[in-house]
PDB file of N, CA and C in Angstrom:
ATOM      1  N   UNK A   1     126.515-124.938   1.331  1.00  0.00           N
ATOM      2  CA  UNK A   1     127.313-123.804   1.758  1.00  0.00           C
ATOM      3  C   UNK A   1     128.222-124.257   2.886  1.00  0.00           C
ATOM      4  N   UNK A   2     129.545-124.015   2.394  1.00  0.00           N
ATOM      5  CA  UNK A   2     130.587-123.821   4.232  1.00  0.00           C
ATOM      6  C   UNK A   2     130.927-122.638   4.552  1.00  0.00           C
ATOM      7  N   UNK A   3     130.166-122.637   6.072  1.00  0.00           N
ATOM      8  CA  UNK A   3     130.930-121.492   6.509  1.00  0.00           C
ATOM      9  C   UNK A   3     132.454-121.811   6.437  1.00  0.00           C
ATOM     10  N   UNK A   4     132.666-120.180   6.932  1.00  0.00           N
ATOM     11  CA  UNK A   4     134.610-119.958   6.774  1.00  0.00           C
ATOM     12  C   UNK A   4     134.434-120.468   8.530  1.00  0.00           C
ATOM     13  N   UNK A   5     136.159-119.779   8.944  1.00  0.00           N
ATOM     14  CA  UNK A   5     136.287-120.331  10.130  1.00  0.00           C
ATOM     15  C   UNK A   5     136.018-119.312  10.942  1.00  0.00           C
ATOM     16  N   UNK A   6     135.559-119.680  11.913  1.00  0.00           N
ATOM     17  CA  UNK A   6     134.684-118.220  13.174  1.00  0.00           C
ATOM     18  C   UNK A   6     133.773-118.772  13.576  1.00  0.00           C
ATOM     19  N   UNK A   7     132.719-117.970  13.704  1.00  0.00           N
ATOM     20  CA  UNK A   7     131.621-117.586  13.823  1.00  0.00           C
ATOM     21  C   UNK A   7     130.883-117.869  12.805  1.00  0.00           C
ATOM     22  N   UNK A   8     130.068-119.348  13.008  1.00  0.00           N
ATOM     23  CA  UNK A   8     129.424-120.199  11.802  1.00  0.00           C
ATOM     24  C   UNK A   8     127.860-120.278  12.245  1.00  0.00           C
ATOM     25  N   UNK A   9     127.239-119.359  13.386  1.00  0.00           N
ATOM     26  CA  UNK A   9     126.179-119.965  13.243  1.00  0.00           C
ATOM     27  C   UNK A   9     125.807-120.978  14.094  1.00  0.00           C
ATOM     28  N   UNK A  10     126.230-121.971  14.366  1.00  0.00           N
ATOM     29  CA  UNK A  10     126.235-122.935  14.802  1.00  0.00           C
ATOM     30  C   UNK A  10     126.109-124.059  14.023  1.00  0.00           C
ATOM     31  N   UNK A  11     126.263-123.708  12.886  1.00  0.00           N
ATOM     32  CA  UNK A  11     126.747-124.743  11.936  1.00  0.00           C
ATOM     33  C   UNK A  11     127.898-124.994  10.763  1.00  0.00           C
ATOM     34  N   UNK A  12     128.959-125.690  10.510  1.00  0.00           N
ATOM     35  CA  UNK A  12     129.735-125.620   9.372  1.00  0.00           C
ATOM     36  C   UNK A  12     128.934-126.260   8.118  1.00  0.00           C
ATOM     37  N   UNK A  13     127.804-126.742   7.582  1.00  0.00           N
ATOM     38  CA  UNK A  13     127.353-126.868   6.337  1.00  0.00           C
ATOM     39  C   UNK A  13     126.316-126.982   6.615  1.00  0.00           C
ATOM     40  N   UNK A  14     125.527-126.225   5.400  1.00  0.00           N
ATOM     41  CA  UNK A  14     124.158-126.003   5.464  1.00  0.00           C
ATOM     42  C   UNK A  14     124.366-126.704   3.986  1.00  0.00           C
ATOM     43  N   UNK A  15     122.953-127.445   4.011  1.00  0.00           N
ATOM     44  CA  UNK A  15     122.642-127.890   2.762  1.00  0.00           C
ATOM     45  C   UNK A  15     120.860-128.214   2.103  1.00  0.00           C
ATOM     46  N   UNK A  16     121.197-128.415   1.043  1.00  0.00           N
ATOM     47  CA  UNK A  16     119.344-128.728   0.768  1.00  0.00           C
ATOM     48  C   UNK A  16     119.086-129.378  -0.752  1.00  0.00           C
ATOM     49  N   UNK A  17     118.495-130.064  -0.567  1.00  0.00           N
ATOM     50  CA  UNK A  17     118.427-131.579  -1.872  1.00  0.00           C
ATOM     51  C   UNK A  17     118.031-130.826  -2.856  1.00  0.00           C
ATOM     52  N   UNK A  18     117.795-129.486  -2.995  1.00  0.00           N
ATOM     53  CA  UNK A  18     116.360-129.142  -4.354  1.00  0.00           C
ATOM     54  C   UNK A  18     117.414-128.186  -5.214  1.00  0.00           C
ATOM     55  N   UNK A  19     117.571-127.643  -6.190  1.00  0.00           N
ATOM     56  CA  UNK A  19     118.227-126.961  -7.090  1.00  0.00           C
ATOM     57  C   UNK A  19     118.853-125.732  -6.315  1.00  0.00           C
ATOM     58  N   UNK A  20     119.999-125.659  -5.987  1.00  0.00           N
ATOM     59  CA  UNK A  20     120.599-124.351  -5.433  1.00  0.00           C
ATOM     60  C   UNK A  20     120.328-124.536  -3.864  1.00  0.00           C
ATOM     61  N   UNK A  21     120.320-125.633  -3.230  1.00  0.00           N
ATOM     62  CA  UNK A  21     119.334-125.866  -1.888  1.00  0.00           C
ATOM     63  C   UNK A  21     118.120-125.607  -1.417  1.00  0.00           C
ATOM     64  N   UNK A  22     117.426-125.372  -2.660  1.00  0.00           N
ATOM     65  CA  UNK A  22     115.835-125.056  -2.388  1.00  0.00           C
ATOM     66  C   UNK A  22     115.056-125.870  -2.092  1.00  0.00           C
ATOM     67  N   UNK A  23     115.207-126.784  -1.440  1.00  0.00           N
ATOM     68  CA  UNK A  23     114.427-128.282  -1.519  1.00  0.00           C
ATOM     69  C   UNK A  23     113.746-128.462   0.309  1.00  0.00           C
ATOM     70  N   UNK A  24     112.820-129.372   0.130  1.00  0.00           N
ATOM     71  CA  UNK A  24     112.189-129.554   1.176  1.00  0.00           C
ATOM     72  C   UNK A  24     113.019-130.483   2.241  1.00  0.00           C
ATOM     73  N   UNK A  25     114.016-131.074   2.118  1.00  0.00           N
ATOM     74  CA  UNK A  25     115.159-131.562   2.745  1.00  0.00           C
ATOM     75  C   UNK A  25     116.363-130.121   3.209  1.00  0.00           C
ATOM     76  N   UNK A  26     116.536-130.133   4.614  1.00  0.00           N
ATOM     77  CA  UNK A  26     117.552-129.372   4.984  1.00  0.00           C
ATOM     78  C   UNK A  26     118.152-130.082   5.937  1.00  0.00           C
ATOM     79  N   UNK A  27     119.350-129.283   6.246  1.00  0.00           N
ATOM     80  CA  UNK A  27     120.514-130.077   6.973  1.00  0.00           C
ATOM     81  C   UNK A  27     121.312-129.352   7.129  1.00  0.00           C
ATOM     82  N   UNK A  28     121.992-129.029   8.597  1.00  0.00           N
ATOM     83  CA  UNK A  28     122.895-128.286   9.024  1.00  0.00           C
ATOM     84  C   UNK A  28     123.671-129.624   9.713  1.00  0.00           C
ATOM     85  N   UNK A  29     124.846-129.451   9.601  1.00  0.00           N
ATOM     86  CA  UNK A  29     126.251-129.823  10.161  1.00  0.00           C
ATOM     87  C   UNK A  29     127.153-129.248  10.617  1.00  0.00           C
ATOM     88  N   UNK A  30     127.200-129.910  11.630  1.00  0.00           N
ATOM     89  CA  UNK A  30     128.610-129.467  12.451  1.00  0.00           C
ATOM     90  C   UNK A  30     130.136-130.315  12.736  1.00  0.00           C
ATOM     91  N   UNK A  31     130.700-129.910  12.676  1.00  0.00           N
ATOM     92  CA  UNK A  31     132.189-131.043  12.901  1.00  0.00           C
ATOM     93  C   UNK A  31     133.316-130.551  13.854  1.00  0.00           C
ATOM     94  N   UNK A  32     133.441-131.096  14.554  1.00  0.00           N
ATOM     95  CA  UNK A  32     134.409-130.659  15.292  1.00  0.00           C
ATOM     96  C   UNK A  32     135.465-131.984  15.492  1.00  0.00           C
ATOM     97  N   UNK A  33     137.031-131.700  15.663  1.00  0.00           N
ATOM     98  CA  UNK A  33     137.833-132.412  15.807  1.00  0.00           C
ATOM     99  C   UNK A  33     139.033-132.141  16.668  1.00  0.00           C
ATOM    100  N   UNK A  34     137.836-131.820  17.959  1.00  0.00           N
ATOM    101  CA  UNK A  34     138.961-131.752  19.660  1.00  0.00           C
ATOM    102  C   UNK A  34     139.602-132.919  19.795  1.00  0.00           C
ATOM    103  N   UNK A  35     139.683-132.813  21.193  1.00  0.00           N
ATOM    104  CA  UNK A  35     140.946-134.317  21.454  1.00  0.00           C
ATOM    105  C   UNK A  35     139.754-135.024  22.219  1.00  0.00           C
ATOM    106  N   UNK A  36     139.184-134.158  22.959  1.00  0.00           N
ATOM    107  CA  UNK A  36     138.217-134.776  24.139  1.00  0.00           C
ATOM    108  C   UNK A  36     136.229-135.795  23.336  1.00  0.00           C
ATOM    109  N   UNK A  37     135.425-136.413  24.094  1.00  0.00           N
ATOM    110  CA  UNK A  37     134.355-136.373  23.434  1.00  0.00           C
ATOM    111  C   UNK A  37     133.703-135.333  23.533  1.00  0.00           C
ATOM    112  N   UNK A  38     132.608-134.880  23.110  1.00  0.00           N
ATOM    113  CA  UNK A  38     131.795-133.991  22.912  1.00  0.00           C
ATOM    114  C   UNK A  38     130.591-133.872  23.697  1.00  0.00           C
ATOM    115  N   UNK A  39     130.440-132.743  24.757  1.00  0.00           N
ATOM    116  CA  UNK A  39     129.286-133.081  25.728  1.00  0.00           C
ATOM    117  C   UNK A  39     127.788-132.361  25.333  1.00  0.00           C
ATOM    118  N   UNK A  40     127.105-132.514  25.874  1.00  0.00           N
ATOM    119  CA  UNK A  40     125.308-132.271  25.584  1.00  0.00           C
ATOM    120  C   UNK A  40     125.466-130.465  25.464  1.00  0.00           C
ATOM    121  N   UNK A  41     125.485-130.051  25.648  1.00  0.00           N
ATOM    122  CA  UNK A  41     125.332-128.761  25.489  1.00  0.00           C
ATOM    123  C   UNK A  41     126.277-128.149  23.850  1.00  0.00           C
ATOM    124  N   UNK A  42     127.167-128.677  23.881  1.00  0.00           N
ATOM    125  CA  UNK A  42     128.112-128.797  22.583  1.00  0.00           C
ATOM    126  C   UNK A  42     127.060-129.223  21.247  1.00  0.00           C
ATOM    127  N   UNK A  43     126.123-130.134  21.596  1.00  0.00           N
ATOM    128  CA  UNK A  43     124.919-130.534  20.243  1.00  0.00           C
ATOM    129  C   UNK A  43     124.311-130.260  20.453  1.00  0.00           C
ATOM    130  N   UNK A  44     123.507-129.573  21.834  1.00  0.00           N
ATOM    131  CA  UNK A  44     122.649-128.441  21.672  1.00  0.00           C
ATOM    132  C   UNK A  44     122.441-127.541  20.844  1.00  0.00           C
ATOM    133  N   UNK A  45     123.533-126.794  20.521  1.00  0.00           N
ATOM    134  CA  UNK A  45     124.228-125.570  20.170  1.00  0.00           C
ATOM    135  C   UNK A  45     123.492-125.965  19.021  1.00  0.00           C
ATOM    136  N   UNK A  46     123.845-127.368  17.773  1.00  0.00           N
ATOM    137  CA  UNK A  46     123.208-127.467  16.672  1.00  0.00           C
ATOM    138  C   UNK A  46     121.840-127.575  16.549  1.00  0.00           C
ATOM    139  N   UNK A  47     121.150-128.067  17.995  1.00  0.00           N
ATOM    140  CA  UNK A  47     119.633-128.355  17.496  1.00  0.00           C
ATOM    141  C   UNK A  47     119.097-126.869  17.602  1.00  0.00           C
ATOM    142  N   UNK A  48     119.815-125.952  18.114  1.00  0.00           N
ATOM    143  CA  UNK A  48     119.297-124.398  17.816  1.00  0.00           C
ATOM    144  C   UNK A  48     119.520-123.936  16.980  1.00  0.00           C
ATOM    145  N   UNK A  49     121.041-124.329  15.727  1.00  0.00           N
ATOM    146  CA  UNK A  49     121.274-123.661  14.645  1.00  0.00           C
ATOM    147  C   UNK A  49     119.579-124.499  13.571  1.00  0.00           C
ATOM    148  N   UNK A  50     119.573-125.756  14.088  1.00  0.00           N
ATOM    149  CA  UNK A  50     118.748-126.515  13.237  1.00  0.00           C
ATOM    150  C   UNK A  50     117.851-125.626  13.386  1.00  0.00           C
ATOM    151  N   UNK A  51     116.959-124.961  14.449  1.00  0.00           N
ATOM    152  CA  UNK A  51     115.804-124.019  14.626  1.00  0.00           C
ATOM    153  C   UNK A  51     116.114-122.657  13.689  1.00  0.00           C
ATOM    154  N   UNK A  52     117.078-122.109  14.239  1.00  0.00           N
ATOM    155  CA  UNK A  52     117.689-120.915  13.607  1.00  0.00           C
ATOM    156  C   UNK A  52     117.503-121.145  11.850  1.00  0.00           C
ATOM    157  N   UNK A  53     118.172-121.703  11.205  1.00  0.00           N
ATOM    158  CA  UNK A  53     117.959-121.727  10.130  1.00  0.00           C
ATOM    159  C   UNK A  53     116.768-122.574   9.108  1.00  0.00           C
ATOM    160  N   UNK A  54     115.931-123.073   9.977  1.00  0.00           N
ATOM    161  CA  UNK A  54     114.987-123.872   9.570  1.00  0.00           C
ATOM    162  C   UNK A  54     115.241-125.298   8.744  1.00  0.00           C
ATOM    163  N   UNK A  55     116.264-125.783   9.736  1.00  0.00           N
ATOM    164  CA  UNK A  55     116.604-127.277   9.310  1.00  0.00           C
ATOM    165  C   UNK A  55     116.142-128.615   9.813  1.00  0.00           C
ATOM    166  N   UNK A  56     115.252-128.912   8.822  1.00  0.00           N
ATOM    167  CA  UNK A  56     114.866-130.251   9.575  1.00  0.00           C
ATOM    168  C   UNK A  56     115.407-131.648  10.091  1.00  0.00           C
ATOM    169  N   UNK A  57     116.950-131.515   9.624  1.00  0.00           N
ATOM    170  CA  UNK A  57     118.055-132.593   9.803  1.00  0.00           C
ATOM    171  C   UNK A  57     119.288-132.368  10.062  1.00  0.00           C
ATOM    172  N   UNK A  58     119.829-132.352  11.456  1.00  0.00           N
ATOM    173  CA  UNK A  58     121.559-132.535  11.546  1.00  0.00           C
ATOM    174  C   UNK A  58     122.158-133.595  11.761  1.00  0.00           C
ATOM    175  N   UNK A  59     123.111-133.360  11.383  1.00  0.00           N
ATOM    176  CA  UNK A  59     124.426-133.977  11.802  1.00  0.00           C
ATOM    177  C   UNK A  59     125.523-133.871  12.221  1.00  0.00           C
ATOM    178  N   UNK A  60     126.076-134.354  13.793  1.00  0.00           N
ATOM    179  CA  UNK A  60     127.097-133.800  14.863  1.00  0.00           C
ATOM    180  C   UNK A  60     127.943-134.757  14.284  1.00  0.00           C
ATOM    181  N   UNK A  61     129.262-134.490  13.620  1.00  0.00           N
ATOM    182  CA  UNK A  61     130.454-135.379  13.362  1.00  0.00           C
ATOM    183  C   UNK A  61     131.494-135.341  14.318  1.00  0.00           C
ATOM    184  N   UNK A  62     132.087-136.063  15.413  1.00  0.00           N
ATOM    185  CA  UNK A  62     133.123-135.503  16.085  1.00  0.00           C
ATOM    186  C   UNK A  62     133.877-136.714  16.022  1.00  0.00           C
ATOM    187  N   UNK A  63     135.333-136.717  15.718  1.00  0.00           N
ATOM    188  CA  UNK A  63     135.917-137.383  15.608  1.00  0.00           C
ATOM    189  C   UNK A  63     136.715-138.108  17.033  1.00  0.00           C
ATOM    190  N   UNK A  64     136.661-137.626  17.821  1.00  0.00           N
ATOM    191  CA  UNK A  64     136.766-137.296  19.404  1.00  0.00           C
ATOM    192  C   UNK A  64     135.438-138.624  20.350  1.00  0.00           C
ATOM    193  N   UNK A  65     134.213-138.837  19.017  1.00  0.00           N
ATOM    194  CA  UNK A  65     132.778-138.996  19.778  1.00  0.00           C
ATOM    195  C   UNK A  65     132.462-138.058  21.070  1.00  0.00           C
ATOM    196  N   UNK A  66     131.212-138.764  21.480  1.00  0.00           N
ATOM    197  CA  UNK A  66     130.356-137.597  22.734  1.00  0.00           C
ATOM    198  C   UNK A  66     130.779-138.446  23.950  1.00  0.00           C
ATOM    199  N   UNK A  67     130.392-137.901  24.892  1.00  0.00           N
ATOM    200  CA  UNK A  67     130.614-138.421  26.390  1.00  0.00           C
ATOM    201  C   UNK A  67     129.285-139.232  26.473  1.00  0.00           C
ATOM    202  N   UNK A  68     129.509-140.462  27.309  1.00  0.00           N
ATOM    203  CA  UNK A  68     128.466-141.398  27.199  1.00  0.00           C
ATOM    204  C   UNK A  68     126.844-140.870  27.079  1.00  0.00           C
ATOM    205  N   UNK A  69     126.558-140.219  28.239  1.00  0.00           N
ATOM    206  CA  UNK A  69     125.200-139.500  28.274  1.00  0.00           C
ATOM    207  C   UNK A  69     124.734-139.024  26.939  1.00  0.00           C
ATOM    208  N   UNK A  70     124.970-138.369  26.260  1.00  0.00           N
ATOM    209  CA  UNK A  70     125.104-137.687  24.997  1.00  0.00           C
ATOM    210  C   UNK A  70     123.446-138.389  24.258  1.00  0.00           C
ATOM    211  N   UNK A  71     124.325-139.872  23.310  1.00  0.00           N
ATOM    212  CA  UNK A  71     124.004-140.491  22.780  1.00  0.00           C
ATOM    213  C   UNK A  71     122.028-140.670  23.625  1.00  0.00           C
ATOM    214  N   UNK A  72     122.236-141.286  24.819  1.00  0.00           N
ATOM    215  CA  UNK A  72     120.959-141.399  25.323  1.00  0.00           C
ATOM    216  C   UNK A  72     120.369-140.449  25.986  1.00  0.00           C
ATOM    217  N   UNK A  73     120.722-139.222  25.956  1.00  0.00           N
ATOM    218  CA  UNK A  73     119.642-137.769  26.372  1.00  0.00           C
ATOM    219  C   UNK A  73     119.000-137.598  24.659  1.00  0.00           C
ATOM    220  N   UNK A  74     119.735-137.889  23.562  1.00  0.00           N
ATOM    221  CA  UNK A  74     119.296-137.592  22.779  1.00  0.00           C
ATOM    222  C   UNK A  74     118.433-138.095  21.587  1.00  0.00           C
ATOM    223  N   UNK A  75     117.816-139.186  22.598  1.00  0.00           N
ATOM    224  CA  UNK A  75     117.366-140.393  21.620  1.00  0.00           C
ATOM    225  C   UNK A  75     116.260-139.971  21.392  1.00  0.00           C
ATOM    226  N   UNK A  76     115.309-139.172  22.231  1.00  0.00           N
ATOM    227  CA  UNK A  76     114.027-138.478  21.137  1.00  0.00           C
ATOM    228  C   UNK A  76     114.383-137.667  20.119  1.00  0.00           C
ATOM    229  N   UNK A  77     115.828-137.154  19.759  1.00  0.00           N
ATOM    230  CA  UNK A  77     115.970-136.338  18.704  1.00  0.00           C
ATOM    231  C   UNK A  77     116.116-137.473  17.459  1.00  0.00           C
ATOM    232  N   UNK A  78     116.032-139.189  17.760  1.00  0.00           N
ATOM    233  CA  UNK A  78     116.173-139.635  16.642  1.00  0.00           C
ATOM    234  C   UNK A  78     116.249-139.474  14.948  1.00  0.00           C
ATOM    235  N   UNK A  79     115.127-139.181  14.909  1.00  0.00           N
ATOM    236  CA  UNK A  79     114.100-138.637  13.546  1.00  0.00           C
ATOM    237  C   UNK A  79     114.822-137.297  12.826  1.00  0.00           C
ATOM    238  N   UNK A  80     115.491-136.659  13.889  1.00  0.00           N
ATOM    239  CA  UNK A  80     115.959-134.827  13.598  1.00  0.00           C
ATOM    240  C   UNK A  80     117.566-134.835  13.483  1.00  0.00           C
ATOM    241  N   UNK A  81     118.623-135.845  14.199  1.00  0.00           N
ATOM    242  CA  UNK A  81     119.603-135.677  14.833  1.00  0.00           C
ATOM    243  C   UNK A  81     120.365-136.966  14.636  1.00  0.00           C
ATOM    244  N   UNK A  82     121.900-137.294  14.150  1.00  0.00           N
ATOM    245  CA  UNK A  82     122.513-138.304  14.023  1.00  0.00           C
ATOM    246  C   UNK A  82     123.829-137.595  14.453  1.00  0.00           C
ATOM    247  N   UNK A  83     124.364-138.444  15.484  1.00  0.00           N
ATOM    248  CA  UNK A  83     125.817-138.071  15.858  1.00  0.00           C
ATOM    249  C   UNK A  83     127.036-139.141  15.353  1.00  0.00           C
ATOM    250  N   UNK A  84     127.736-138.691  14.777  1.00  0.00           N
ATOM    251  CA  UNK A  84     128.670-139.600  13.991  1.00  0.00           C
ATOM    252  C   UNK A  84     129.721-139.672  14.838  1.00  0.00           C
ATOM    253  N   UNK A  85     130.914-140.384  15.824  1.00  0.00           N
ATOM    254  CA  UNK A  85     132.247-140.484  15.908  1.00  0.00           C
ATOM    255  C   UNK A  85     132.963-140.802  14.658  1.00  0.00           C
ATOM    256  N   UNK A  86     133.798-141.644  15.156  1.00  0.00           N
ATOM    257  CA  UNK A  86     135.168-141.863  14.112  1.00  0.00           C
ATOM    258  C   UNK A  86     134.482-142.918  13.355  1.00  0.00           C
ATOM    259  N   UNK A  87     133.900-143.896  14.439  1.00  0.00           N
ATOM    260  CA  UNK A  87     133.957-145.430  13.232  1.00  0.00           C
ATOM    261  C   UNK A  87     132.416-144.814  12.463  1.00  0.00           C
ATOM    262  N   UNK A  88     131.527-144.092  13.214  1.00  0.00           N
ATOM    263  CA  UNK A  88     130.531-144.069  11.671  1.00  0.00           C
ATOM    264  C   UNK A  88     131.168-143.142  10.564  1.00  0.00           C
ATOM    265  N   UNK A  89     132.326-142.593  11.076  1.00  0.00           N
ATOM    266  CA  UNK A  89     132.498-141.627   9.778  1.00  0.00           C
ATOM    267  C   UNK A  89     133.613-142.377   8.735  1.00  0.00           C
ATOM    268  N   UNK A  90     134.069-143.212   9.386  1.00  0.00           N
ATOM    269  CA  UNK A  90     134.502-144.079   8.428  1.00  0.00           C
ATOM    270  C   UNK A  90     133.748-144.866   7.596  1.00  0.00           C
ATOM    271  N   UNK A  91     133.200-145.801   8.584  1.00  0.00           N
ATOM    272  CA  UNK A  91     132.186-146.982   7.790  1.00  0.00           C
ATOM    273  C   UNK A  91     131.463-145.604   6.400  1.00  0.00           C
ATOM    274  N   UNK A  92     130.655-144.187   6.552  1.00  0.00           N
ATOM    275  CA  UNK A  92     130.564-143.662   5.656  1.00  0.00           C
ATOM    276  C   UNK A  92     131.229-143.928   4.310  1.00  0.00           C
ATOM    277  N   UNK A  93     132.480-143.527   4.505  1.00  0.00           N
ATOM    278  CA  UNK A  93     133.336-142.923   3.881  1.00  0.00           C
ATOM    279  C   UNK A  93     133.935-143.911   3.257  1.00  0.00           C
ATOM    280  N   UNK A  94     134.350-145.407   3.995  1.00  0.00           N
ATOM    281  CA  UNK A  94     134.833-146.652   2.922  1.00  0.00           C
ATOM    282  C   UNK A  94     132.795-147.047   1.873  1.00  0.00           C
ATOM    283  N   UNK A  95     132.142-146.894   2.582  1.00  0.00           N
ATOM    284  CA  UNK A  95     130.864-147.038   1.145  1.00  0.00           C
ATOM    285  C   UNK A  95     130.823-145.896   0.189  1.00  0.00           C
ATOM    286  N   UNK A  96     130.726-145.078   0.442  1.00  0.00           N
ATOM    287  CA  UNK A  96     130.631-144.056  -0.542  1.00  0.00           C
ATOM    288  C   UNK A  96     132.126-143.339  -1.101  1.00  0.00           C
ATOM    289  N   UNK A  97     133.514-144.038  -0.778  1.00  0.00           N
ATOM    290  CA  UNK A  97     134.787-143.448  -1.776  1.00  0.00           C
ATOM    291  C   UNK A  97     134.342-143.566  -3.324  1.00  0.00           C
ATOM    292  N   UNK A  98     134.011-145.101  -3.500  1.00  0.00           N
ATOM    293  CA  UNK A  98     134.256-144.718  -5.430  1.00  0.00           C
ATOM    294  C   UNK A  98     133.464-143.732  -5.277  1.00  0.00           C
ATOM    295  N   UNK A  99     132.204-142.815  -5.109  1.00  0.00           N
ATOM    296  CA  UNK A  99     131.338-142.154  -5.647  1.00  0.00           C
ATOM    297  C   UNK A  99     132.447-140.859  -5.658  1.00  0.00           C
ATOM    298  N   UNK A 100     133.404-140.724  -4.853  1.00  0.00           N
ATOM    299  CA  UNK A 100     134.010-139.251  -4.394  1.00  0.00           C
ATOM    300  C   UNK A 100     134.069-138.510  -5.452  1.00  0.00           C
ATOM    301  N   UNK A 101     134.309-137.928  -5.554  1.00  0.00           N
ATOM    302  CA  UNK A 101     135.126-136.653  -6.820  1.00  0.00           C
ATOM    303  C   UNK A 101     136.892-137.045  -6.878  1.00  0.00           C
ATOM    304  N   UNK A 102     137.406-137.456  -7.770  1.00  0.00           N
ATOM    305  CA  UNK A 102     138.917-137.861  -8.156  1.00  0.00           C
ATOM    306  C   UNK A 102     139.448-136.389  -7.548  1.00  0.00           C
ATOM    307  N   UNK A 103     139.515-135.324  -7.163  1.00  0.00           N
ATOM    308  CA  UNK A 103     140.276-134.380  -6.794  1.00  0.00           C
ATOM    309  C   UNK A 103     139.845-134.900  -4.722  1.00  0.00           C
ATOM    310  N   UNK A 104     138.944-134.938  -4.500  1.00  0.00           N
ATOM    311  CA  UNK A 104     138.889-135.458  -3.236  1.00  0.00           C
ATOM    312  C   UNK A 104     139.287-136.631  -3.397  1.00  0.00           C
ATOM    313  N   UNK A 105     139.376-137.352  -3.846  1.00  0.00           N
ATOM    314  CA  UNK A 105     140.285-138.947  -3.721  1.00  0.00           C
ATOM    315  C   UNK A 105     141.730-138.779  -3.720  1.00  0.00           C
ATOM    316  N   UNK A 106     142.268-137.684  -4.209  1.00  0.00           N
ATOM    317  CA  UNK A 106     143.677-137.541  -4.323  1.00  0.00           C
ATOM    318  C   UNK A 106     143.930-136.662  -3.353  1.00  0.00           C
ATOM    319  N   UNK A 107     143.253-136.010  -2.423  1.00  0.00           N
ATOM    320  CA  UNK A 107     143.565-134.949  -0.851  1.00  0.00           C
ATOM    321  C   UNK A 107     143.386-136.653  -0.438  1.00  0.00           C
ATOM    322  N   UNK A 108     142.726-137.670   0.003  1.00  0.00           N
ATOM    323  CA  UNK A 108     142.493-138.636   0.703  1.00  0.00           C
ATOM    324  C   UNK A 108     143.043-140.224  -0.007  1.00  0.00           C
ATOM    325  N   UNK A 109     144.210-140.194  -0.328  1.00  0.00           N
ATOM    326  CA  UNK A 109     144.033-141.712  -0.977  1.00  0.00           C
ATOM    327  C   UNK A 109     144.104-142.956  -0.312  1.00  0.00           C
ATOM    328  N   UNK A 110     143.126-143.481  -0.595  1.00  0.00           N
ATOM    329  CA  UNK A 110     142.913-144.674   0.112  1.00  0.00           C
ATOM    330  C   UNK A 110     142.558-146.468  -0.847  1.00  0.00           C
ATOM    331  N   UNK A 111     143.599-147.056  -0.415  1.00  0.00           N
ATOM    332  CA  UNK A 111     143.684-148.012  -1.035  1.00  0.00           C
ATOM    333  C   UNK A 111     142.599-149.400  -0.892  1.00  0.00           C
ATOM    334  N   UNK A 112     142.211-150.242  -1.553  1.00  0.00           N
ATOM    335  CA  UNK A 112     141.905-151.169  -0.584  1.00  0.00           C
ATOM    336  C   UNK A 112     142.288-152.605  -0.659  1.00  0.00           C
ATOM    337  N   UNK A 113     142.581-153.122   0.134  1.00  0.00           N
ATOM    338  CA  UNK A 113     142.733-154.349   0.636  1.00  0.00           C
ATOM    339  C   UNK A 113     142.105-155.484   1.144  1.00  0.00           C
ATOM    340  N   UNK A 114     142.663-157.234   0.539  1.00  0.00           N
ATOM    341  CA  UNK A 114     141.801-157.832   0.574  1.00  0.00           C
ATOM    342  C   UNK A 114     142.524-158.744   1.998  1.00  0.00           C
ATOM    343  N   UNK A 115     141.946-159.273   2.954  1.00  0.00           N
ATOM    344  CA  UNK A 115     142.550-159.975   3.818  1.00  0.00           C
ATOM    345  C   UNK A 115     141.607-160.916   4.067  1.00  0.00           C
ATOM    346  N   UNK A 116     142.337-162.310   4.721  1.00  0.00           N
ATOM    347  CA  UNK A 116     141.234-163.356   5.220  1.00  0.00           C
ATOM    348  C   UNK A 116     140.840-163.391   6.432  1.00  0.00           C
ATOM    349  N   UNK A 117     139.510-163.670   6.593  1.00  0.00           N
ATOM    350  CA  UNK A 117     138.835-162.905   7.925  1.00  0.00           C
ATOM    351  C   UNK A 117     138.209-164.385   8.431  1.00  0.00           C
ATOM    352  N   UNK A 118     138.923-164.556   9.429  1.00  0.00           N
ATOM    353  CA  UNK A 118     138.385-165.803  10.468  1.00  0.00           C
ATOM    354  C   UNK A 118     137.137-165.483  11.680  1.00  0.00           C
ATOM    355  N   UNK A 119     136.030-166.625  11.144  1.00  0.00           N
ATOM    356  CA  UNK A 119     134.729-166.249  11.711  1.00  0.00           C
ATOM    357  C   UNK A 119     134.968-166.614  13.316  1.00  0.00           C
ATOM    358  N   UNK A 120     134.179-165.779  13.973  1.00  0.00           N
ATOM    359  CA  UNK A 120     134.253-165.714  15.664  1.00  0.00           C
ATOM    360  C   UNK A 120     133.747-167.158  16.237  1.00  0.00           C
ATOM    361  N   UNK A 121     134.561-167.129  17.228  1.00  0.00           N
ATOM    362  CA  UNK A 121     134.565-168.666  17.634  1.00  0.00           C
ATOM    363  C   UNK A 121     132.744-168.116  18.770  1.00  0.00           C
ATOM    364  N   UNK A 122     132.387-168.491  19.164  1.00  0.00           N
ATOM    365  CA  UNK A 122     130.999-168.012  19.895  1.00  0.00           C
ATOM    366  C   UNK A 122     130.262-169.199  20.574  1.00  0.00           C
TER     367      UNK A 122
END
């Protein structure tokens, strides 16, 4: 499910592995794409939608990333909680394109290219 735009809950996608999302896997997401990073109280917000809707897994996407602290206040949420910036949402997104849907490949086209890559001098 996506929420519309507003008042989401505290989450833009709810999802769930089992037929119609009935499954013992849940997952709320959030995305935001300010200019600034994203501070602790901002992914708070999701580990309460995660309570609220009984989700055992989020994911904070901000294209912006979090403000340093972020990442390490939230390292006991390991297991519950993954915060994505830009480069994990890429690295995503170049492994899993062929799988896309051809109508999402054509909102996003992306080519690829082969270049020669000189190993680090060290």
């Amino acid at each position: 499910m996506r929420s519309s735009e507003g008042a989401d809950g505290g989450a833009d996608i709810l999802a769930g592995n089992g037929p119609m999302g009935f499954g013992q896997q849940c997952i709320c997401v959030e995305v935001k794409s300010e200019s600034g990073p994203i501070d602790r109280p901002t992914v708070d917000k999701l580990l309460g939608a995660m309570t609220k809707f009984n989700a055992n897994q989020g994911l904070f996407v901000s294209w912006s990333g979090f403000k340093p602290n972020v990442q390490k206040d939230l390292a006991s949420s390991f297991f519950r909680l993954r915060l994505w910036g830009r480069n994990e949402l890429l690295e995503q997104l170049f492994v899993h394109y062929d799988k896309l849907q051809d109508e999402l490949k054509a909102e996003l086209p992306l080519k690829r290219i082969w270049t020669v890559s000189v190993p680090d001098e060290g």
